[in-house]
Protein backbone atom coordinates (compact mmCIF):
# COMPACT_ATOMS: atom_id res chain seq x y z
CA UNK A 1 3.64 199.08 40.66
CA UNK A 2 2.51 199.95 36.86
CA UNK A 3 0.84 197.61 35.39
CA UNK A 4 0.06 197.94 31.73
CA UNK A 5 -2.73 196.74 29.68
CA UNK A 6 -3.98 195.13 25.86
CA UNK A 7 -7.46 195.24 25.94
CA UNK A 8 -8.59 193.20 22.85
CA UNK A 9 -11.31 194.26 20.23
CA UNK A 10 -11.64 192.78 16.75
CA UNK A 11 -7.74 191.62 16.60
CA UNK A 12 -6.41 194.94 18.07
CA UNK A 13 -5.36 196.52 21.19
CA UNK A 14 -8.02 199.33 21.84
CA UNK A 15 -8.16 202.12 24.60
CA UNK A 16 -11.96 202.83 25.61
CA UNK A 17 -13.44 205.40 27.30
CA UNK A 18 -16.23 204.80 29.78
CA UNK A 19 -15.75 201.41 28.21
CA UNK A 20 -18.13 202.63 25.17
CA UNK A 21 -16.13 204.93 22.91
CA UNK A 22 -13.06 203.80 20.89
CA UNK A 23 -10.55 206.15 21.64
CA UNK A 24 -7.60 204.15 20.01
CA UNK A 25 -6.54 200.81 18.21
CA UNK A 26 -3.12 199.31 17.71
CA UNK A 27 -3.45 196.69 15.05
CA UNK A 28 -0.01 195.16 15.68
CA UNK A 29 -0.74 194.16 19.30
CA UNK A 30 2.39 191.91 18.95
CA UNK A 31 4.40 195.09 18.48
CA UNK A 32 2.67 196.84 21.46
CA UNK A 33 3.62 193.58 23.78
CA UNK A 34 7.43 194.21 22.97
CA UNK A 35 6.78 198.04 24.43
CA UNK A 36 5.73 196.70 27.50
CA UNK A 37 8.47 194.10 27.93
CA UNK A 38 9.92 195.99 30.76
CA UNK A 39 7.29 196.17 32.65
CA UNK A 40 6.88 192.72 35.39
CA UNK A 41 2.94 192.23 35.04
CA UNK A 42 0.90 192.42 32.00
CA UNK A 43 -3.05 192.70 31.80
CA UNK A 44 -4.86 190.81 28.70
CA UNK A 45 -8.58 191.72 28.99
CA UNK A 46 -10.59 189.58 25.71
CA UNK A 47 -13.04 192.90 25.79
CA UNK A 48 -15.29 190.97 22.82
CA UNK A 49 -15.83 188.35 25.10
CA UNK A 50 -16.53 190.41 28.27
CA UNK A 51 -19.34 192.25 26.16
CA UNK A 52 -20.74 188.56 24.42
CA UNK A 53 -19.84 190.08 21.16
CA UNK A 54 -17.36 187.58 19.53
CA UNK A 55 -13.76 186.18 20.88
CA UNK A 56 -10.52 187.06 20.64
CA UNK A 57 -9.11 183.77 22.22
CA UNK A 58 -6.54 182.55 19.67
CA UNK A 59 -4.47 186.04 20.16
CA UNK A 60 -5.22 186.22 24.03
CA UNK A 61 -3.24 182.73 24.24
CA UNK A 62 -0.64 183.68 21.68
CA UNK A 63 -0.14 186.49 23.72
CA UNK A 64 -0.12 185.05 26.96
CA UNK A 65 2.31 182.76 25.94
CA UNK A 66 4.71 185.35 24.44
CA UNK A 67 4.36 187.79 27.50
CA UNK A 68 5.53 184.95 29.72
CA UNK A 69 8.04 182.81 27.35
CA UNK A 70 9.21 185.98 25.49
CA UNK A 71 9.43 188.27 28.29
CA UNK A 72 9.29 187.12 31.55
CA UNK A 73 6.00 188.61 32.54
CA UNK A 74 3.69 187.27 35.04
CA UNK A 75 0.16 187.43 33.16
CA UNK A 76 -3.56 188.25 34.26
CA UNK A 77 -5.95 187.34 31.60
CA UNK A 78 -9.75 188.24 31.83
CA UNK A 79 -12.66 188.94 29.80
CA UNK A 80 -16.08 186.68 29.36
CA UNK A 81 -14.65 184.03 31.52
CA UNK A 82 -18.11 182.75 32.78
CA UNK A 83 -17.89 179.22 33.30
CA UNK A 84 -15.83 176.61 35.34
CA UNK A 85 -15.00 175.03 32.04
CA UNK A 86 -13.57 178.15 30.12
CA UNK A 87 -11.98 179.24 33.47
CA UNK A 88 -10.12 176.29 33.09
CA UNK A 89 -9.12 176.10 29.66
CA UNK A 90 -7.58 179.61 30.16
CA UNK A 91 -5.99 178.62 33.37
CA UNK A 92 -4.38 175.90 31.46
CA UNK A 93 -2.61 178.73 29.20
CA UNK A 94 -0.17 179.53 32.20
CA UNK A 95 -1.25 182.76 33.29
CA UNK A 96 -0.13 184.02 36.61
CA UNK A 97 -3.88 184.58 37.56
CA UNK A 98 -7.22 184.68 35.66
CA UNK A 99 -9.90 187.58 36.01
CA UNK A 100 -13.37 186.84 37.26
CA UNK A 101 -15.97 189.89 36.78
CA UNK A 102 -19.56 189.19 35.60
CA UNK A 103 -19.87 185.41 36.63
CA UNK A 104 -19.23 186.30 40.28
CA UNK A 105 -22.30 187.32 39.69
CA UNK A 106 -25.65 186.32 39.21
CA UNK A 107 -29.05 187.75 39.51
CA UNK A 108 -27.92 190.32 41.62
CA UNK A 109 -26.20 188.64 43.90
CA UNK A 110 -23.12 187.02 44.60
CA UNK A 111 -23.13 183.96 42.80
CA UNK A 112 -21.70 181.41 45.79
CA UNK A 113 -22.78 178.77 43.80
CA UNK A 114 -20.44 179.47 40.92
CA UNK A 115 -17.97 181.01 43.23
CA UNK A 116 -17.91 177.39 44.90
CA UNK A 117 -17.04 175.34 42.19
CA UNK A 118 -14.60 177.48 40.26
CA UNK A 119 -12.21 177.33 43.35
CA UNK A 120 -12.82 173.44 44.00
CA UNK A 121 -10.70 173.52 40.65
CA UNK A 122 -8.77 176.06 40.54
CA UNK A 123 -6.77 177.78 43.48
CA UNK A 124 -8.27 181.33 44.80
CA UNK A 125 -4.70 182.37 44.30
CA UNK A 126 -5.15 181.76 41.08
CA UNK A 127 -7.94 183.75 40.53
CA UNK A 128 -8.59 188.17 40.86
CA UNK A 129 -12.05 189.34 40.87
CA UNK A 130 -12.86 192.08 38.57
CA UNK A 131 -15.29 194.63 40.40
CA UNK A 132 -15.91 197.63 37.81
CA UNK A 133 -18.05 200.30 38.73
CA UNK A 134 -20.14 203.28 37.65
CA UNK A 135 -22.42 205.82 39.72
CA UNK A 136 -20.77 203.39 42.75
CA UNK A 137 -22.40 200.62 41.60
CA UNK A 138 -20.82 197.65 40.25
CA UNK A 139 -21.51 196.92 36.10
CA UNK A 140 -20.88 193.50 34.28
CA UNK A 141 -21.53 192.01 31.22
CA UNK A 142 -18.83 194.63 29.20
CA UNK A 143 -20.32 197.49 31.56
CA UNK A 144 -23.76 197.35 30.14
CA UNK A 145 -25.51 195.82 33.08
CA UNK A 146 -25.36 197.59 36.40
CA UNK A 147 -26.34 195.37 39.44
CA UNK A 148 -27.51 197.28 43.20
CA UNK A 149 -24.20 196.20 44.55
CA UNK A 150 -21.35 198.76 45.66
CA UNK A 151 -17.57 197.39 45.52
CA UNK A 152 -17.33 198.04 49.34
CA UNK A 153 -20.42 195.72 50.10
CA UNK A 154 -19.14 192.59 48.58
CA UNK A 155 -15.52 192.49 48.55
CA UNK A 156 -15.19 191.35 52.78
CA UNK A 157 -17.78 188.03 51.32
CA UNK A 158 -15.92 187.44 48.02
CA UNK A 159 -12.95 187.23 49.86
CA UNK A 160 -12.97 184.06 50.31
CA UNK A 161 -12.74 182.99 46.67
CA UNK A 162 -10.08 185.21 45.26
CA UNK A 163 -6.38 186.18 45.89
CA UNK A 164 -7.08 189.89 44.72
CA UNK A 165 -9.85 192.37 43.35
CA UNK A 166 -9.28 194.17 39.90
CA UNK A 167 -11.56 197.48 40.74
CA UNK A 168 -12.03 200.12 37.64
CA UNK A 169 -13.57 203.33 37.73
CA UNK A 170 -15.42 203.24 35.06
CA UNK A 171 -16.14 207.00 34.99
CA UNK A 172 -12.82 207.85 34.72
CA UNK A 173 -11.56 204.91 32.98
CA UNK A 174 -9.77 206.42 29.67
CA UNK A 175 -10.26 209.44 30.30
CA UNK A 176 -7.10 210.73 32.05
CA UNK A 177 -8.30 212.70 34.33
CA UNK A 178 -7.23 211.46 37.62
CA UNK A 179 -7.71 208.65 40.14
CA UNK A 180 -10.15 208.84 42.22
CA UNK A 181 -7.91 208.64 45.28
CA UNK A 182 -11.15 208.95 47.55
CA UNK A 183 -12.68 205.33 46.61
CA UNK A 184 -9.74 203.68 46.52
CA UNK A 185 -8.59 204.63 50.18
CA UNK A 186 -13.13 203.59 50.94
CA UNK A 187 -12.11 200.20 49.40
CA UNK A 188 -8.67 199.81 51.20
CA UNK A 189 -10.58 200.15 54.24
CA UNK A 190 -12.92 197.18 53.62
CA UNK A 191 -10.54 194.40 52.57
CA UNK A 192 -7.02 192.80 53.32
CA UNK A 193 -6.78 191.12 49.94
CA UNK A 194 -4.65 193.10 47.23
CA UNK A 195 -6.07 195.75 45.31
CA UNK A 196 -5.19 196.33 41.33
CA UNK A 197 -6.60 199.86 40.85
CA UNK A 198 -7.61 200.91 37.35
CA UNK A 199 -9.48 204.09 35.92
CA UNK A 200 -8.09 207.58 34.60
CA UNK A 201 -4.86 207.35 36.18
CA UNK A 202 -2.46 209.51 34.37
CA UNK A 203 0.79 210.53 37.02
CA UNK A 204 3.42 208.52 38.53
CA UNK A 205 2.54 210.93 41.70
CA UNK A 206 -1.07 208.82 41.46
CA UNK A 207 0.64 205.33 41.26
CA UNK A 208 3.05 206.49 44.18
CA UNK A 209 -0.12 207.40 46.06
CA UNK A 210 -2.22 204.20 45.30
CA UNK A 211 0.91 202.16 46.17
CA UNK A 212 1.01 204.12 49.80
CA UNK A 213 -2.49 202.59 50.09
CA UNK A 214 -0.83 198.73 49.03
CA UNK A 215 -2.50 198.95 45.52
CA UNK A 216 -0.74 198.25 42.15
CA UNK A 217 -2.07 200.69 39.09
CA UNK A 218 -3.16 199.34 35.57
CA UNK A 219 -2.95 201.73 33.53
CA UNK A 220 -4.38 202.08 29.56
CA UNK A 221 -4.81 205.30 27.79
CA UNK A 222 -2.35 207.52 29.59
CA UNK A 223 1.02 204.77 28.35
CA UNK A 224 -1.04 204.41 24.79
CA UNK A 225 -0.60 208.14 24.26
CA UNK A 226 2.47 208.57 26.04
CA UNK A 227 1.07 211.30 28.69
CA UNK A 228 1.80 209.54 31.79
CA UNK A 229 3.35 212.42 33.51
């Protein structure tokens, strides 16, 4: 299944690539919701908040609430979520699921602790765990901090406290040059739990491939500029 995405910077729906460079901006993200409203699942991803550099939090919920009331879409919302407290003031927006990335963890590690009391309030079915990675290490913080971890380490111990894993390639990601195939079948092979798959996929032969491997594809720059082949 294609999942698309509105990745919010400064009021807009932006494609990145290598989450650093701007590639693209729709300033009517409103308008770009109603061209996904045939699509089932919709990504929001607050990418000010993920990188601690402001909020976009009054349009994440307006658009949450539209995607679902408007259109019928089941919602995933994400994006400097690094609290129990905020984790449940967004839960309490109605998405389908909320995304957990950099608070899962903490000084290298898997933060248990955290981990612990999110789910004593909110149901792990609730909640996917965003794993992005670079070099095949995991990055948080917006990408700008990468821990020793690899994807394939941690995802059989944060199992426990999740319903799904969100894993980008962040070399790839807007850059439409592929999915890398290779890791995702590596990652298949080390967890149960469903997989979202994310990072410079740009065919509908790709998504038919990840979804032989029982992985759904969000997908960013290759809908934006109409190239998804």
């Amino acid at each position: 299944m294609l999942i698309p995405c509105i990745d919010l910077q400064a009021g807009q729906a932006v494609q990145l690539v290598h989450g650093k460079k701007r590639e693209l901006a729709v300033p009517d993200v409103f308008a770009q919701l109603h061209a996904f409203k045939n699509y089932n699942w919709l990504h929001i991803i607050d990418l000010d908040a993920a990188m601690g550099q402001g909020s976009n939090e009054k349009l994440a919920r307006e658009l949450c609430a539209a995607a679902r009331n408007k259109y019928k879409m089941q919602v995933r919302i994400g994006g400097g979520i690094r609290t129990v407290a905020h984790a449940q003031k967004i839960a309490a927006w109605r998405p389908h699921q909320i995304i957990i990335g950099s608070a899962a963890f903490k000084e290298g590690k898997i933060a248990n602790q955290f981990l612990c009391a999110l789910t004593a309030k909110i149901d792990p079915r609730q909640i996917v765990i965003a794993l992005d990675t670079a070099n095949s290490k995991i990055t948080i913080k917006g990408w700008q901090q990468k821990l020793k971890l690899s994807a394939e380490e941690v995802m059989p111990q944060l199992e426990p406290y999740c319903s799904a894993f969100l894993c980008t390639d962040v070399d790839r990601e807007g850059t439409m040059t592929g999915a890398n195939l290779k890791w995702f079948r590596q990652l298949r092979r080390v967890t149960t739990h469903p997989i979202i798959a994310a990072g410079g996929i740009k065919t509908h032969r790709e998504i038919a491939a990840l979804a032989r491997l029982g992985m759904d594809a969000a997908v960013g720059m290759a809908i934006y500029k109409n190239r998804l082949s």
